[in-house]
C-alpha atoms as a PDB file:
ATOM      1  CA  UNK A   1       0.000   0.000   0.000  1.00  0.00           C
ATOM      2  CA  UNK A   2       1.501   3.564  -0.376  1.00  0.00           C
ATOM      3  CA  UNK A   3       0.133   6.705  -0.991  1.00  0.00           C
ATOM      4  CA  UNK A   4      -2.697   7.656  -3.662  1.00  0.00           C
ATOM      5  CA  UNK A   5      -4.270   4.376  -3.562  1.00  0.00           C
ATOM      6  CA  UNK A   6      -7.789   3.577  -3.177  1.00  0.00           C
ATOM      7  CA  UNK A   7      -8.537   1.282  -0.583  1.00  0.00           C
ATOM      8  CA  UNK A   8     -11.895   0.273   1.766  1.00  0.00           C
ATOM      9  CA  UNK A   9     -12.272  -1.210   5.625  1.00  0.00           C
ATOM     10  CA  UNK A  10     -11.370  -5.217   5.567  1.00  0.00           C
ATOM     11  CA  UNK A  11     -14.152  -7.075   6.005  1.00  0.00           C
ATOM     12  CA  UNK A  12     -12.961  -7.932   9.866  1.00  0.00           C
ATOM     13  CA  UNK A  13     -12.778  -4.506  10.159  1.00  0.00           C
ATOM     14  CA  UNK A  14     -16.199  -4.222   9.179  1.00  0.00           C
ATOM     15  CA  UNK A  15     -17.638  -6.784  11.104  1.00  0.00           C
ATOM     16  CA  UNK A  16     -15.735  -5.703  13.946  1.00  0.00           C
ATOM     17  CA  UNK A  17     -17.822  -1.903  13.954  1.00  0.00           C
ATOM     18  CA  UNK A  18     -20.838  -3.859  13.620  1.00  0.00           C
ATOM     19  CA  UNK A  19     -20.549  -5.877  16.588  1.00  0.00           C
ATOM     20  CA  UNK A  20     -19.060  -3.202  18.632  1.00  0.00           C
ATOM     21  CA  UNK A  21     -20.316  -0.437  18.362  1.00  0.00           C
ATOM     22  CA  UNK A  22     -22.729   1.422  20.789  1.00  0.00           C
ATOM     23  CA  UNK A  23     -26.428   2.232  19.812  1.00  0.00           C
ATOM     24  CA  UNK A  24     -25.708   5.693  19.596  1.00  0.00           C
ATOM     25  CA  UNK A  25     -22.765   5.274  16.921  1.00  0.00           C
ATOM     26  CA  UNK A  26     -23.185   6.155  13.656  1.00  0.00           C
ATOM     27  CA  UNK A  27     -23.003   3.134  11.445  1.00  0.00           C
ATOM     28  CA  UNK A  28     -20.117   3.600   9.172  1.00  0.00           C
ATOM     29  CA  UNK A  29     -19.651   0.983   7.079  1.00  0.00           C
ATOM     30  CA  UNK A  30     -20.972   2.744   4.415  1.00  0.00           C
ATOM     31  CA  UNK A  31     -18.281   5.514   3.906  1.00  0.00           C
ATOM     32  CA  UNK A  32     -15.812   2.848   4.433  1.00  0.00           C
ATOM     33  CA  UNK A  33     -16.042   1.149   1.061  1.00  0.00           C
ATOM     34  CA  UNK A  34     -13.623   3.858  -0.471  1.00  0.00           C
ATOM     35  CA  UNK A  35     -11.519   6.379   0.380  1.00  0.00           C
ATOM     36  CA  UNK A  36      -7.939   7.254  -0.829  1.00  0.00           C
ATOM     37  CA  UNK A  37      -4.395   6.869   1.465  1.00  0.00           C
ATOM     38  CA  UNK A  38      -2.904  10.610   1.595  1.00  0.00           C
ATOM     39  CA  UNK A  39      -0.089   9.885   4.004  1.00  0.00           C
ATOM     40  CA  UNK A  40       1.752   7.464   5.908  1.00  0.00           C
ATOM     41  CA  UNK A  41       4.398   8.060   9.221  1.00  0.00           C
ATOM     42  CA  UNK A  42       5.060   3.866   8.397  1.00  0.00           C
ATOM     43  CA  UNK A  43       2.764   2.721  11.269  1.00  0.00           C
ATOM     44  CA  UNK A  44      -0.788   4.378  10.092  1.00  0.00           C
ATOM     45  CA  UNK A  45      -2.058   5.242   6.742  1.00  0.00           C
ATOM     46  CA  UNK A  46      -3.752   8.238   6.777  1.00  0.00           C
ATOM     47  CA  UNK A  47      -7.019   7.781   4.616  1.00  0.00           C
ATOM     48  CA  UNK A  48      -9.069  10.327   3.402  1.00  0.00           C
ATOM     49  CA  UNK A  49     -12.840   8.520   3.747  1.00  0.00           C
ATOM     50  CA  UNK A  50     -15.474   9.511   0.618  1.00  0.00           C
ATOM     51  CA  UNK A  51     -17.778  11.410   4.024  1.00  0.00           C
ATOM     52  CA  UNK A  52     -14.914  13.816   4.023  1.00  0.00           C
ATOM     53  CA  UNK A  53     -13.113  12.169   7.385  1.00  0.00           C
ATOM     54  CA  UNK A  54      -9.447  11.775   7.733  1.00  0.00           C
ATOM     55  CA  UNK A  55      -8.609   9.293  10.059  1.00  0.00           C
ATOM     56  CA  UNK A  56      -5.292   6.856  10.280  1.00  0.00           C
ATOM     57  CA  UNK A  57      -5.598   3.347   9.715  1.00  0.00           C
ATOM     58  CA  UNK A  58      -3.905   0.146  10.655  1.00  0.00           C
ATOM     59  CA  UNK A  59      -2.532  -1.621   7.674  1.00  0.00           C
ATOM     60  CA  UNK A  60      -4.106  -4.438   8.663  1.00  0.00           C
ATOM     61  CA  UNK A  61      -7.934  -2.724   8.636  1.00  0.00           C
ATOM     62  CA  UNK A  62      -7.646  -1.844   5.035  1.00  0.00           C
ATOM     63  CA  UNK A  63      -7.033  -3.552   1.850  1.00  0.00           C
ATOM     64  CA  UNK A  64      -6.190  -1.856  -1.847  1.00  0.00           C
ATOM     65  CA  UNK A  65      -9.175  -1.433  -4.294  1.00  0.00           C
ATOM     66  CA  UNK A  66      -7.379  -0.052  -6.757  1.00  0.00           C
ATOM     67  CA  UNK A  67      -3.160   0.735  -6.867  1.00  0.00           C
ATOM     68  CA  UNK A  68      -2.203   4.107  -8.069  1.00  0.00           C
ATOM     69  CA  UNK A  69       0.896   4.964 -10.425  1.00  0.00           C
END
């Protein structure tokens, strides 16, 4: 994964907001099926999520949709 590529939640990761997440929360698995990585510090990508949130991610929550050049 580097920068510029399009990538979405895992499906763990998915599953794992589902079943742990308050009544109250927001469901956001739906503005996790895309967003683009703008940065990295080589522990977190920093993903920019297609609601407008920036948020760092584990490598290991998100997978590549599509590579960039």
């Amino acid at each position: 994964m580097k920068v510029g590529d399009l990538v979405k939640w895992t499906d763990i990761e998915e599953c794992y907001h589902i079943a742990c997440s308050r009544l109250n929360m927001p469901d956001l698995t739906g503005v996790r099926k895309c967003g683009i990585i703008v940065d990295n510090n080589g522990t977190n990508f920093f993903v920019r999520w297609e609601n407008g949130d920036l948020r760092a991610q584990k490598p290991t929550t998100i997978e590549v949709l599509s590579e960039s050049w």
